[in-house]
Structures are given as structure tokens and as C-alpha cells.
Protein backbone atom coordinates (compact mmCIF):
# COMPACT_ATOMS: atom_id res chain seq x y z
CA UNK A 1 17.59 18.42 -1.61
CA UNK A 2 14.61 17.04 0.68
CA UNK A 3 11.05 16.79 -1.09
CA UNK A 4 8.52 17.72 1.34
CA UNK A 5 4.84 16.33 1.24
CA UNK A 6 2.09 18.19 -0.33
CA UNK A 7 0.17 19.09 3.02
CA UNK A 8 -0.08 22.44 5.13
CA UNK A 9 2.35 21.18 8.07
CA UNK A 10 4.38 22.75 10.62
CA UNK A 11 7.58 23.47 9.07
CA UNK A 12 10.70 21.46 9.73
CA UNK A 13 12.29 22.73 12.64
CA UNK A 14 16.49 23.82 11.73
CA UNK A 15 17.78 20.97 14.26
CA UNK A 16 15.99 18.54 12.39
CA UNK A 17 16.68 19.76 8.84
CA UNK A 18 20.46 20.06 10.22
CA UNK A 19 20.42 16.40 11.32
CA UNK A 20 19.14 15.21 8.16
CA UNK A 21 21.70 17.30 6.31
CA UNK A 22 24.81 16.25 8.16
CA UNK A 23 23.43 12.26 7.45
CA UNK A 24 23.52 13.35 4.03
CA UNK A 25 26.37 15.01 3.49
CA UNK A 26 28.36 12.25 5.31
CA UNK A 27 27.20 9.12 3.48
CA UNK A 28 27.75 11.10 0.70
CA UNK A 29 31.39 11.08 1.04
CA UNK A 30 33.43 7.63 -0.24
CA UNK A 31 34.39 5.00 1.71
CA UNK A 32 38.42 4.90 1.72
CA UNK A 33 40.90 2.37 1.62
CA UNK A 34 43.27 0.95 4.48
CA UNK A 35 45.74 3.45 4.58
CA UNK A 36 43.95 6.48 4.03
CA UNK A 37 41.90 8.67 6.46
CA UNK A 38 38.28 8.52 6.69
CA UNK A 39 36.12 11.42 8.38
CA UNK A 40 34.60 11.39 11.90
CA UNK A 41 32.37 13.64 13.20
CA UNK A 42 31.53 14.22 17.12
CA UNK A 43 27.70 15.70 17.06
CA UNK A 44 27.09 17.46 20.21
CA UNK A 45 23.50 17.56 21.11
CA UNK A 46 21.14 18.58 23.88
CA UNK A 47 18.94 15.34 24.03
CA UNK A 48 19.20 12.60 21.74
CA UNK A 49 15.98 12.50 20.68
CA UNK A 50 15.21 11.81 17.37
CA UNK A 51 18.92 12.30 16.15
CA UNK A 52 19.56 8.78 15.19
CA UNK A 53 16.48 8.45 12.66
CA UNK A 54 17.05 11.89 11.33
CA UNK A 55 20.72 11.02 10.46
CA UNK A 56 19.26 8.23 8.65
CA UNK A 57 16.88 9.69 7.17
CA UNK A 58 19.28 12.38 5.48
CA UNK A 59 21.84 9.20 4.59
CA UNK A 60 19.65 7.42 2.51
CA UNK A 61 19.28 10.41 -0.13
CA UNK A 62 23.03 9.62 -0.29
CA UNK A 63 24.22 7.36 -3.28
CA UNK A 64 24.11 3.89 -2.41
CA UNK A 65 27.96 2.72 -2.37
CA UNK A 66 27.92 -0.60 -3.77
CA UNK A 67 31.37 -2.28 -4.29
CA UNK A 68 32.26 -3.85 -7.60
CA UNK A 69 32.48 -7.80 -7.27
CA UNK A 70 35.36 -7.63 -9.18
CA UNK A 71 34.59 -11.42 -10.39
CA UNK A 72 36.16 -12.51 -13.59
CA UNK A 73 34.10 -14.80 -16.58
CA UNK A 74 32.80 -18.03 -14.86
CA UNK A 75 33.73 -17.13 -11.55
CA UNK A 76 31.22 -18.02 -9.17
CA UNK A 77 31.10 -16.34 -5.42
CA UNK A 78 29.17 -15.66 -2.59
CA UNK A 79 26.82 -12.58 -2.67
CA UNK A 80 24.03 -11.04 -1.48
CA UNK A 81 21.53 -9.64 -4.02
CA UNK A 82 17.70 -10.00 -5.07
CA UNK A 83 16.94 -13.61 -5.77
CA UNK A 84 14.20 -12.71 -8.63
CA UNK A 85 11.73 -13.97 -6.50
CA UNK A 86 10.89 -11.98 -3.03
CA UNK A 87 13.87 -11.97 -1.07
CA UNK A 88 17.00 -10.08 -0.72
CA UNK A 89 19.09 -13.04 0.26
CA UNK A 90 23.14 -14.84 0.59
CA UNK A 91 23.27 -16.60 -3.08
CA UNK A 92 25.94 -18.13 -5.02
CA UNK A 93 26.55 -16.02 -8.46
CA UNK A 94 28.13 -16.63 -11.47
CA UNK A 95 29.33 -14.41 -13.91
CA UNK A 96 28.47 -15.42 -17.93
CA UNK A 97 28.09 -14.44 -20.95
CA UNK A 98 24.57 -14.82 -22.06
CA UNK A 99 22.60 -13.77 -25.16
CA UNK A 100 20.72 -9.67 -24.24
CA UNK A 101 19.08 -7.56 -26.76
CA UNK A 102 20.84 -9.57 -30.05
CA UNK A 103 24.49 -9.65 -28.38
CA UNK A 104 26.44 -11.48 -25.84
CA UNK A 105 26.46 -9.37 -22.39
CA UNK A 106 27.81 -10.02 -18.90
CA UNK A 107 25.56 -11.40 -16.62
CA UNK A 108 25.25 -12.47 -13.22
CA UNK A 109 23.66 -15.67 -12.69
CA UNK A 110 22.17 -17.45 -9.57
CA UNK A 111 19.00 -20.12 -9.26
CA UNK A 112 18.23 -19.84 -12.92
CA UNK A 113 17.69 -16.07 -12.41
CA UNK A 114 19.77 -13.52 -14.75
CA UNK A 115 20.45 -10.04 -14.24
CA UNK A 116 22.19 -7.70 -15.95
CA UNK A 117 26.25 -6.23 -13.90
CA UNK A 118 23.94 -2.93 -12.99
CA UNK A 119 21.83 -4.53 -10.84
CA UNK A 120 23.00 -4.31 -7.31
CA UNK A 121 25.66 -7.18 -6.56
CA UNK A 122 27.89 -7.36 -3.44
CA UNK A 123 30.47 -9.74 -2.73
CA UNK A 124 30.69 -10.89 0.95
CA UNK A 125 33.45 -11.22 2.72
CA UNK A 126 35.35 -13.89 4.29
CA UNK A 127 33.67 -16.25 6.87
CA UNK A 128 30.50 -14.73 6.44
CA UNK A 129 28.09 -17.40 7.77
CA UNK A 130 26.47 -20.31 5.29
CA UNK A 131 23.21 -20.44 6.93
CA UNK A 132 22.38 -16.60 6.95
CA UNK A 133 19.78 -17.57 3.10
CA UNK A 134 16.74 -17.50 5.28
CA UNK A 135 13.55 -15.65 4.36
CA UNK A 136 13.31 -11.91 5.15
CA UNK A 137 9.98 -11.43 3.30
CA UNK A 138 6.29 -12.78 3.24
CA UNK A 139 4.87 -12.33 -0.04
CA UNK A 140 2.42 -9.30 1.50
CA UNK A 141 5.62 -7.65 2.26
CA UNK A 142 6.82 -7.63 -0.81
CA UNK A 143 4.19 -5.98 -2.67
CA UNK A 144 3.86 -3.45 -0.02
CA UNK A 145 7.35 -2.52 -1.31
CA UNK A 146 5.84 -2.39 -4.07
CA UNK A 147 3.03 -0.66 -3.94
CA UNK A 148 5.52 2.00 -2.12
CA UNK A 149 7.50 2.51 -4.68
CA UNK A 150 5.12 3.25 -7.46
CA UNK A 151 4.53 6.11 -5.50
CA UNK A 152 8.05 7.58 -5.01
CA UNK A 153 9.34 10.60 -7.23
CA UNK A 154 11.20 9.94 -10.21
CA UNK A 155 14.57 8.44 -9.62
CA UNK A 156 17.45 5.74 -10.66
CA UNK A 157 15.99 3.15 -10.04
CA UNK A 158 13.98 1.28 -12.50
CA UNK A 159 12.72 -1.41 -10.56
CA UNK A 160 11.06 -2.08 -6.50
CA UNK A 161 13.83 -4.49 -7.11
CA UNK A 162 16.89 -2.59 -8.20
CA UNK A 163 15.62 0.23 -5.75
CA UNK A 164 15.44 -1.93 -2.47
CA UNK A 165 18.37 -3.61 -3.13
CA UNK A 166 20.49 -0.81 -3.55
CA UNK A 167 19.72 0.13 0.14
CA UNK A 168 20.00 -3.03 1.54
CA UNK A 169 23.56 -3.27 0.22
CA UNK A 170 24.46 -0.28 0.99
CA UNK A 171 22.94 0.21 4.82
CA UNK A 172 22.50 2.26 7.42
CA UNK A 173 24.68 1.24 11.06
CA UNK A 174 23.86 2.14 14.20
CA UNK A 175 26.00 1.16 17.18
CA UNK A 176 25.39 1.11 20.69
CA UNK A 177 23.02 0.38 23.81
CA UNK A 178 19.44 1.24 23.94
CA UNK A 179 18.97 -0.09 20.74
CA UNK A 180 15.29 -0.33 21.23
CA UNK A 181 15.00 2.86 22.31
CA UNK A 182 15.87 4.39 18.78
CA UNK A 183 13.48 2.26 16.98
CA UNK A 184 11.10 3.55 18.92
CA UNK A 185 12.06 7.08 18.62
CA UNK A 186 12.22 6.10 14.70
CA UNK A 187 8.17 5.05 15.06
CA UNK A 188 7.41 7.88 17.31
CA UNK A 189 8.94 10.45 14.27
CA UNK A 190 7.34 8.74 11.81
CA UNK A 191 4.10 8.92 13.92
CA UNK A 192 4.22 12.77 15.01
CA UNK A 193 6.57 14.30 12.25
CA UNK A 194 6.33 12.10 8.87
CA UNK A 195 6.00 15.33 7.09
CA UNK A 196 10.10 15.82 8.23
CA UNK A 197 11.13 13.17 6.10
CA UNK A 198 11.53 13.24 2.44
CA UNK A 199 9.04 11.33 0.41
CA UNK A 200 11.70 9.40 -1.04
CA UNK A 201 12.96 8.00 2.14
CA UNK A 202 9.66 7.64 4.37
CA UNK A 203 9.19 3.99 3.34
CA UNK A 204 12.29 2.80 4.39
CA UNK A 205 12.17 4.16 7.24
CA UNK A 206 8.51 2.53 7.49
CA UNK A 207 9.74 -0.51 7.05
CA UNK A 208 9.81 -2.45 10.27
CA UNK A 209 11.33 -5.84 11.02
CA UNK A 210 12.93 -7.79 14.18
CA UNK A 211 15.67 -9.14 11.44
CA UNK A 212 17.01 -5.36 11.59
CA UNK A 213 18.12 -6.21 15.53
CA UNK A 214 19.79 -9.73 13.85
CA UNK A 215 23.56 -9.33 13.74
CA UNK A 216 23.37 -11.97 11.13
CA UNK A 217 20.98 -10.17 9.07
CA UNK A 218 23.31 -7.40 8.05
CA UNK A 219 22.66 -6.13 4.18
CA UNK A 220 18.91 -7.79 4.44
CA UNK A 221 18.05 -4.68 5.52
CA UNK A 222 18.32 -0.93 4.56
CA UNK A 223 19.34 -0.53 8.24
CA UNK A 224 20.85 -2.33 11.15
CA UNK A 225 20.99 -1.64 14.95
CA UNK A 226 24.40 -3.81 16.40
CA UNK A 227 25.31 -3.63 19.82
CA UNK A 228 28.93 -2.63 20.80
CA UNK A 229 29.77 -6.33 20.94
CA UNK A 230 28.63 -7.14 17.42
CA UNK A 231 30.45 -4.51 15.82
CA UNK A 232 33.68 -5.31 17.45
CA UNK A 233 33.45 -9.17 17.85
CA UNK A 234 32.48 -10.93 14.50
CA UNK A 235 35.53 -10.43 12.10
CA UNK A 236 33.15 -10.61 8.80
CA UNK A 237 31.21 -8.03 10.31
CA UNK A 238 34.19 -5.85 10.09
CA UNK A 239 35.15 -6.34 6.48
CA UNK A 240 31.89 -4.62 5.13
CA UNK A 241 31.32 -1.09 3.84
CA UNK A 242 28.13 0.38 5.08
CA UNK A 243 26.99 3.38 4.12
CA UNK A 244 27.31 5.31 6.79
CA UNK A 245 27.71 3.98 10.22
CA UNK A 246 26.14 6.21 13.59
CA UNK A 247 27.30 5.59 17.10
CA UNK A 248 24.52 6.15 19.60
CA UNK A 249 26.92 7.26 22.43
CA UNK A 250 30.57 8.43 22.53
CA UNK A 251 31.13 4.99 25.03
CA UNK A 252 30.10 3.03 22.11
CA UNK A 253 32.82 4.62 20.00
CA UNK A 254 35.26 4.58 22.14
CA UNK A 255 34.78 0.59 22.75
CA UNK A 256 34.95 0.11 19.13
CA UNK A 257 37.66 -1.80 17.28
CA UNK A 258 39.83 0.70 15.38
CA UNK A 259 39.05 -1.93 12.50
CA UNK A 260 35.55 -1.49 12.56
CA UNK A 261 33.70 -0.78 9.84
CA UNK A 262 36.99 1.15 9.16
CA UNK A 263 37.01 3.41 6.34
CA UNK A 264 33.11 4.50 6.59
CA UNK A 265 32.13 8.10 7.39
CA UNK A 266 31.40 7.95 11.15
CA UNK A 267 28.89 10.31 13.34
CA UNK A 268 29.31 9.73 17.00
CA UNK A 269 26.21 11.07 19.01
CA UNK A 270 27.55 13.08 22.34
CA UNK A 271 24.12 13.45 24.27
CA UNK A 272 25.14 16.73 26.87
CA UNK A 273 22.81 15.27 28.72
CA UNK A 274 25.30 13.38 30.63
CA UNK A 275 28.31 15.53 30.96
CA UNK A 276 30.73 12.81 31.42
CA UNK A 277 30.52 11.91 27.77
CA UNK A 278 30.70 15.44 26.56
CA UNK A 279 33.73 15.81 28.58
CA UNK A 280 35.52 12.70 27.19
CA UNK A 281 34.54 13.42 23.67
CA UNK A 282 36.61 17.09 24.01
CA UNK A 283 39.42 14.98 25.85
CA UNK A 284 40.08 12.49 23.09
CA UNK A 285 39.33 14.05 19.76
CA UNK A 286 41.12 17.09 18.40
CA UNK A 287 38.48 19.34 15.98
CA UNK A 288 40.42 19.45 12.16
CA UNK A 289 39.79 23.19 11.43
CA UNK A 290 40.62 21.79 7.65
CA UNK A 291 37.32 20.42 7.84
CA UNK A 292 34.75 22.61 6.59
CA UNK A 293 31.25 20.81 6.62
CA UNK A 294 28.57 22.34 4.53
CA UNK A 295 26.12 21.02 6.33
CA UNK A 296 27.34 23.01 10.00
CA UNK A 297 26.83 26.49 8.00
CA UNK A 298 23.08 27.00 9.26
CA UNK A 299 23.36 24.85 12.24
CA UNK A 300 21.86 25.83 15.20
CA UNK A 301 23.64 26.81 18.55
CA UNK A 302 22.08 23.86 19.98
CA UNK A 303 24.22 21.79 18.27
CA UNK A 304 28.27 20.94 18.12
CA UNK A 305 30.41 19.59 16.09
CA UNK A 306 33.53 18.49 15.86
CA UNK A 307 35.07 16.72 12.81
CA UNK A 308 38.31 14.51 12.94
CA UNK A 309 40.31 12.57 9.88
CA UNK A 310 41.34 8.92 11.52
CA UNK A 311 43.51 6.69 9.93
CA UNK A 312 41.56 3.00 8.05
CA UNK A 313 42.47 0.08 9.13
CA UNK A 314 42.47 -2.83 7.23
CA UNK A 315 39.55 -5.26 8.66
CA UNK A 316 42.11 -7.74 9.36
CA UNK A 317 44.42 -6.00 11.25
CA UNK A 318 45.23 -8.32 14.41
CA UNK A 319 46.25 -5.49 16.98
CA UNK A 320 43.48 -2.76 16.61
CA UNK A 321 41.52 -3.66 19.71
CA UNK A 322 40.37 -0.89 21.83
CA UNK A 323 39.22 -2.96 25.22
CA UNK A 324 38.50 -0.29 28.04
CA UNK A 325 39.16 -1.34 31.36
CA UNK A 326 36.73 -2.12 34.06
CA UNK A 327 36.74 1.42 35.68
CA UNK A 328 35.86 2.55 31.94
CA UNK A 329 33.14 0.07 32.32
CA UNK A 330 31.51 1.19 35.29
CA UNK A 331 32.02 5.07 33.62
CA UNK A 332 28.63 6.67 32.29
CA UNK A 333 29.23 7.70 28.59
CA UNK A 334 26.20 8.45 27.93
CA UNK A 335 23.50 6.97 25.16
CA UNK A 336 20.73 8.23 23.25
């Protein structure tokens, strides 16, 4: 699955190569619909060091899950999508017919620039701010994307274009506290262990902006760090489909709103570190011996897991608030 670089490295230790296959295997799996049951899986670990970057680095080999916009002939909505310039940005796009290759084809339409229904299009949902259509790019940005991708192995995608935006609309979530302090694990890999991560992921995970911090920057970026808050408070927030979505502590989880992100494969990150959250994880979930996990076959002892089917709820859903009390508050869960 992972293409290693052509260098006489260390090889990748199993913890890491376990991480990166559990990412995988879980964004791998659909997204479900309200009323069905979506997988969560408790990873018990020794430190959290490095887990949350090698999650994501083993999630973005997954397919992108891109909704269908669903728009009918003239319609025009609110997306987020390439711009044909430099920027993967909030535009309004209308569906037309328009004259491709000697016949009439479908085509999404937006500030003069065409593209054919293949190229990644996602509809945002309700009361997703107006204002969010700011610049995520300088132009030296851009063709560093560039210049990255000419050097990737084969793939899908024929374009930097088509490629990044793929990603972008289908991201990467991580929730919780210390947010910093997995970004900087993320640069710390990527300084001592590139060589860990595949070649066709490493510039993602490269990439490197402030906007990935920026609630309001969601699906700008191939991945987003939202604090507890976020995730539960901004309603629009909810109605989106990432591709996977990582909780950096089991108190982050268990803050969540049931609605959250509801319907995405979930890994919740149980550092034993602090025994209090390992003990609260075993006290609340129930392990689904249904669940068999290829990626737990050639795990190492040094790692748990337990794996749970929960119930989506639709993003909407008015009571689905999980508020713990002040003693709950003052309890240490635990974080990366």
C-alpha cells in the first residue's frame, strides 16, 4: 500500500506502519447516512507521540469522498472548488450545458471558469459564512504545489488542480486541545522520519499554513485542527463530511455533540499516559467483537483497540448535546 523512498533508511517501525494503516483503513470506509451506524474506534496508546500525523498520513491514501452536488440544469449554489486561478475558494456555481469535444456536456460554471462534473465540486451547507472567499494562496505557493506534484507517482489525478482539490474537500479533522502541539509533532516527523511517510502523501503533510488552525477555513485545506468548541458550536460545521475525523483525547470525544461530524469514521486517541482517560474510555464504550479490523492483525502489544458502531445523527438534530458538567471539567482526560 505505502511507497517508500528510494534511500537506505531505518525501517518503519510496526507502531508507526500500524498507525498509518488503521488511518487508512478507516477513511477508507463510507460516510453513512442519519440513521445508520458509523464506526468508532478507541486507539489505546502508550504516548501520543506522533499518532495524530501518522493517522493522517495513512488517511490520505484513502479515496477522497466527495459528495455529489446533486444540482439540477441552471441551478446555481454555493461551493467550494478550484477557482481556475490559484485558490481553492467559497464560489457560486452553475450548472450548464456548454459545447466539449464537438457535443454539449455538463459543466460547472463560476467567474467565467468551466470545468468539467469530474472535477472536484462540493456543495456547502446551510449558513456557511459569506465572507469565508479570502485568499489561501500566494502565487509562490501555488507552484510549489506544483512543482510537488510533478514529482508524485502515477495516480488519478490529472491535474495539481484536480489533485489538491480532491483533498481539500475531502479533509482530514482533528479535535481537541493542544492543537499546537500536534503540528509540531507533524514537523518534528517530517523532520526526523520523512522516510515513514509515503511519497504520495509527504507534501501534504508539508504543507504548512496558520489558515489550517481557522475554524472558518475548513475544506481550504487538506487538514484542519478545531478545538472542542468549534466542532460542537458552529451548526454548518456539523453538516460536513470529512474524511476522516481524529480526536486527540478521549475528553474531547466525550464533549462532542452526538451530531458532530456524525456519520464519519471516528479514531479517538486514549494516551495511557494519564490513566484517568484510559479508565473512562473502558467505562463508556463496549468493544463490537463483530468488528474485525484488518489493520489490528499485526498490531503491536503496545497498542489497543477497541471498535464501536454508534448510531448518525442527522446534523440538525436539536437534542444531541453532550455538555459535561463542571466536575467533568475539572477531570483530566488526557490529550496528546
Amino acid at each position: 500500500m505505502f511507497v517508500s523512498h528510494d534511500s537506505e533508511t531505518s525501517p518503519i517501525p510496526q507502531w508507526a506502519l500500524s498507525a498509518m494503516t488503521l488511518g487508512n483503513e478507516l477513511a477508507s470506509f463510507p460516510n453513512v447516512e442519519p440513521g445508520q451506524k458509523c464506526l468508532n474506534v478507541f486507539l489505546s496508546v502508550p504516548t501520543g507521540q506522533y499518532i495524530a500525523p501518522l493517522l493522517m498520513a495513512g488517511a490520505f491514501l484513502a479515496p477522497p469522498k466527495i459528495a455529489d452536488p446533486c444540482a439540477k440544469l441552471g441551478e446555481t449554489f454555493r461551493a467550494v472548488a478550484f477557482d481556475g486561478k490559484s485558490q481553492i475558494r467559497d464560489l457560486d456555481v452553475t450548472l450548464m450545458l456548454e459545447k466539449f469535444q464537438g457535443s454539449s456536456q455538463p459543466m460547472y460554471q463560476s467567474d467565467g471558469y468551466l470545468r468539467l462534473t469530474d472535477h472536484p465540486v462540493l456543495r456547502l451547507p446551510k449558513g456557511v459564512p459569506d465572507d469565508r472567499a479570502k485568499k489561501v494562496f500566494v502565487g509562490r505557493d501555488w507552484e510549489n504545489i506544483r512543482r510537488k506534484f510533478r514529482t508524485l507517482p502515477k495516480g488519478p489525478a490529472t491535474s495539481t488542480e484536480s489533485w489538491w482539490a480532491s483533498h481539500c474537500l475531502s479533509p482530514v479533522v482533528i479535535v481537541g486541545e493542544s492543537l499546537e502541539y500536534v503540528d509540531k509533532q507533524r514537523k518534528a516527523m517530517l523532520d526526523r522520519a520523512p522516510h515513514w511517510i509515503d511519497l504520495r502523501v509527504l507534501p501534504i503533510l508539508e504543507y504548512s499554513k496558520p489558515g489550517a488552525f481557522n475554524r472558518e477555513r475548513v475544506l481550504h485545506h487538506p487538514y484542519s485542527y478545531l478545538t472542542i468548541d468549534a466542532a460542537r458550536d458552529l451548526a454548518w460545521m456539523r453538516g460536513f463530511r470529512p474524511r476522516l475525523v481524529i480526536y486527540t483525547s478521549w475528553r474531547a470525544f466525550y464533549r462532542r455533540k452526538m451530531s458532530a461530524f456524525s456519520g464519519v469514521p471516528t479514531i479517538v486517541i486514549v494516551n495511557r499516559r494519564v490513566p484517568s482517560a484510559d479508565i473512562e474510555a473502558s467505562k463508556n464504550t463496549v468493544h463490537d467483537s463483530l468488528i474485525n479490523l484488518a489493520s489490528a492483525k499485526d498490531m503491536p502489544r503496545s497498542l489497543g483497540l477497541r471498535a464501536e458502531l454508534s448510531l448518525v445523527i442527522p446534523p440538525d438534530d436539536p437534542d444531541n448535546a453532550i455538555d459535561a458538567s463542571a466536575e467533568d471539567d475539572d477531570a483530566d482526560f488526557g490529550d496528546v
